[in-house]
Protein backbone atom coordinates (compact mmCIF):
# COMPACT_ATOMS: atom_id res chain seq x y z
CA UNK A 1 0.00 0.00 0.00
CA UNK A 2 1.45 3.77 -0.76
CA UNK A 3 0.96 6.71 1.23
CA UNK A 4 -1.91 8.86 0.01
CA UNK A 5 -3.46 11.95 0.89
CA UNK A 6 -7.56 12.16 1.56
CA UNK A 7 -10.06 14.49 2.91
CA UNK A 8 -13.42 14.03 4.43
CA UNK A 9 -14.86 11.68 6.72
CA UNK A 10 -15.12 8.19 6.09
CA UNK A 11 -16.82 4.87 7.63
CA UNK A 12 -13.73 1.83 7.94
CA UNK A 13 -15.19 0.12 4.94
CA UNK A 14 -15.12 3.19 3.23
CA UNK A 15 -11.61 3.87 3.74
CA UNK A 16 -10.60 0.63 3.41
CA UNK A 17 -12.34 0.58 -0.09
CA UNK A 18 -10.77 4.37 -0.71
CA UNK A 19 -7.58 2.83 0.31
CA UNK A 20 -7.73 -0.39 -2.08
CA UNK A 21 -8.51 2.05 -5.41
CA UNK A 22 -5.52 4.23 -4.38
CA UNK A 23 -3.11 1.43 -4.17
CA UNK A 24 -4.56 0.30 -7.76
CA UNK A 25 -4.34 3.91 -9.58
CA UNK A 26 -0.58 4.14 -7.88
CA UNK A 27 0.50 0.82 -9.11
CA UNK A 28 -1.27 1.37 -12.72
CA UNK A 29 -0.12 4.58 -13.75
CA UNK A 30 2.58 5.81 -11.01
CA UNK A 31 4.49 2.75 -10.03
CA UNK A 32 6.56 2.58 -13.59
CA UNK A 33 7.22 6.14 -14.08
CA UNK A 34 8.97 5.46 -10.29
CA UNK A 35 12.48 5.85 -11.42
CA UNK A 36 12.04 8.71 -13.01
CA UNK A 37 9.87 11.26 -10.85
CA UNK A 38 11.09 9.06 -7.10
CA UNK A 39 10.76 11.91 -4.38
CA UNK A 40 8.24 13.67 -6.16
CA UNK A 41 4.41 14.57 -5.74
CA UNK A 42 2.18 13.08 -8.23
CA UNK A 43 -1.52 13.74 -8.11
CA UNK A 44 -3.81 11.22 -9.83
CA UNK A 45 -7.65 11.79 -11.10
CA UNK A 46 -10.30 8.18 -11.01
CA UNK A 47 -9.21 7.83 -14.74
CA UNK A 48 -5.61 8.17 -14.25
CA UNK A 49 -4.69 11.36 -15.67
CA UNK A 50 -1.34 12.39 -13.56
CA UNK A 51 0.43 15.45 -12.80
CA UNK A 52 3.87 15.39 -11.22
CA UNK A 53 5.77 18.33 -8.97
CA UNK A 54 7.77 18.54 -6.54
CA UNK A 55 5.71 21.08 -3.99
CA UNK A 56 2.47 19.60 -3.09
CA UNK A 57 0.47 22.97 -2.53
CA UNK A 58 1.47 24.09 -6.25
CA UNK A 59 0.63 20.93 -7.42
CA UNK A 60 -2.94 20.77 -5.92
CA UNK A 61 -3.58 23.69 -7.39
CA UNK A 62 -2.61 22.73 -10.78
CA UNK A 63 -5.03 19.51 -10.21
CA UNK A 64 -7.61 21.82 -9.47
CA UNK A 65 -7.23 23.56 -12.61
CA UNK A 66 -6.39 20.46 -14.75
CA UNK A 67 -9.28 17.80 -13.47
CA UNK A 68 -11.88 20.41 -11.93
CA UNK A 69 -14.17 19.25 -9.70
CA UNK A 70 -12.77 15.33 -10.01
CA UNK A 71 -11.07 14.85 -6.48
CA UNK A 72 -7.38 13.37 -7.27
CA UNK A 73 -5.20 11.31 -5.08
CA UNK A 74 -1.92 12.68 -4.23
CA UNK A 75 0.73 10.08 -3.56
CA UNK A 76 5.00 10.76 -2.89
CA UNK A 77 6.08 8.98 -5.86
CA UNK A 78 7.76 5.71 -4.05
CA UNK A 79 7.01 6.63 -0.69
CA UNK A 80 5.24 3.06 0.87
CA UNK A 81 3.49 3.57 4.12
C-alpha cells in the first residue's frame, strides 16, 4: 500500500475501499514512471490522468485547474506507508 493523501470523513469500509482504489491507480499509472519522478508529488484523477511536482500545494492547485471538480489522489512517488 502507498501513502496517500484524503479528505473528508469516512466509515472503515469506506476507507478501506478508498484505500484499495488508491493502491490500484498508484500501481497502474505511477508505479513505472517510479524511477524517473522518485521523491516527487504526483496527483492522480479516477481515470488516471497524472500530474507530477515537486511542492504539493502548487501541485494541488494545478489539479484543481487540470481535473476540476474530479477529487485526485496525491501520492509521494515511491514513498510506501
Amino acid at each position: 500500500m502507498y501513502e496517500g493523501f484524503f479528505c473528508g470523513i469516512m466509515t472503515d469500509t469506506i476507507m478501506i475501499q478508498t484505500y484499495e482504489q488508491a493502491d490500484k491507480l498508484y500501481r497502474r499509472f505511477v508505479q513505472p514512471m517510479e524511477r524517473k519522478y522518485k521523491g516527487r508529488y504526483v496527483a492522480v484523477s479516477p481515470e488516471g490522468k497524472t500530474i507530477f511536482g515537486t511542492d504539493m500545494i502548487s501541485l494541488l492547485k494545478e489539479a484543481k485547474i487540470k481535473f476540476g471538480e474530479t477529487t485526485p489522489v496525491i501520492f509521494k512517488v515511491g514513498q510506501r506507508v
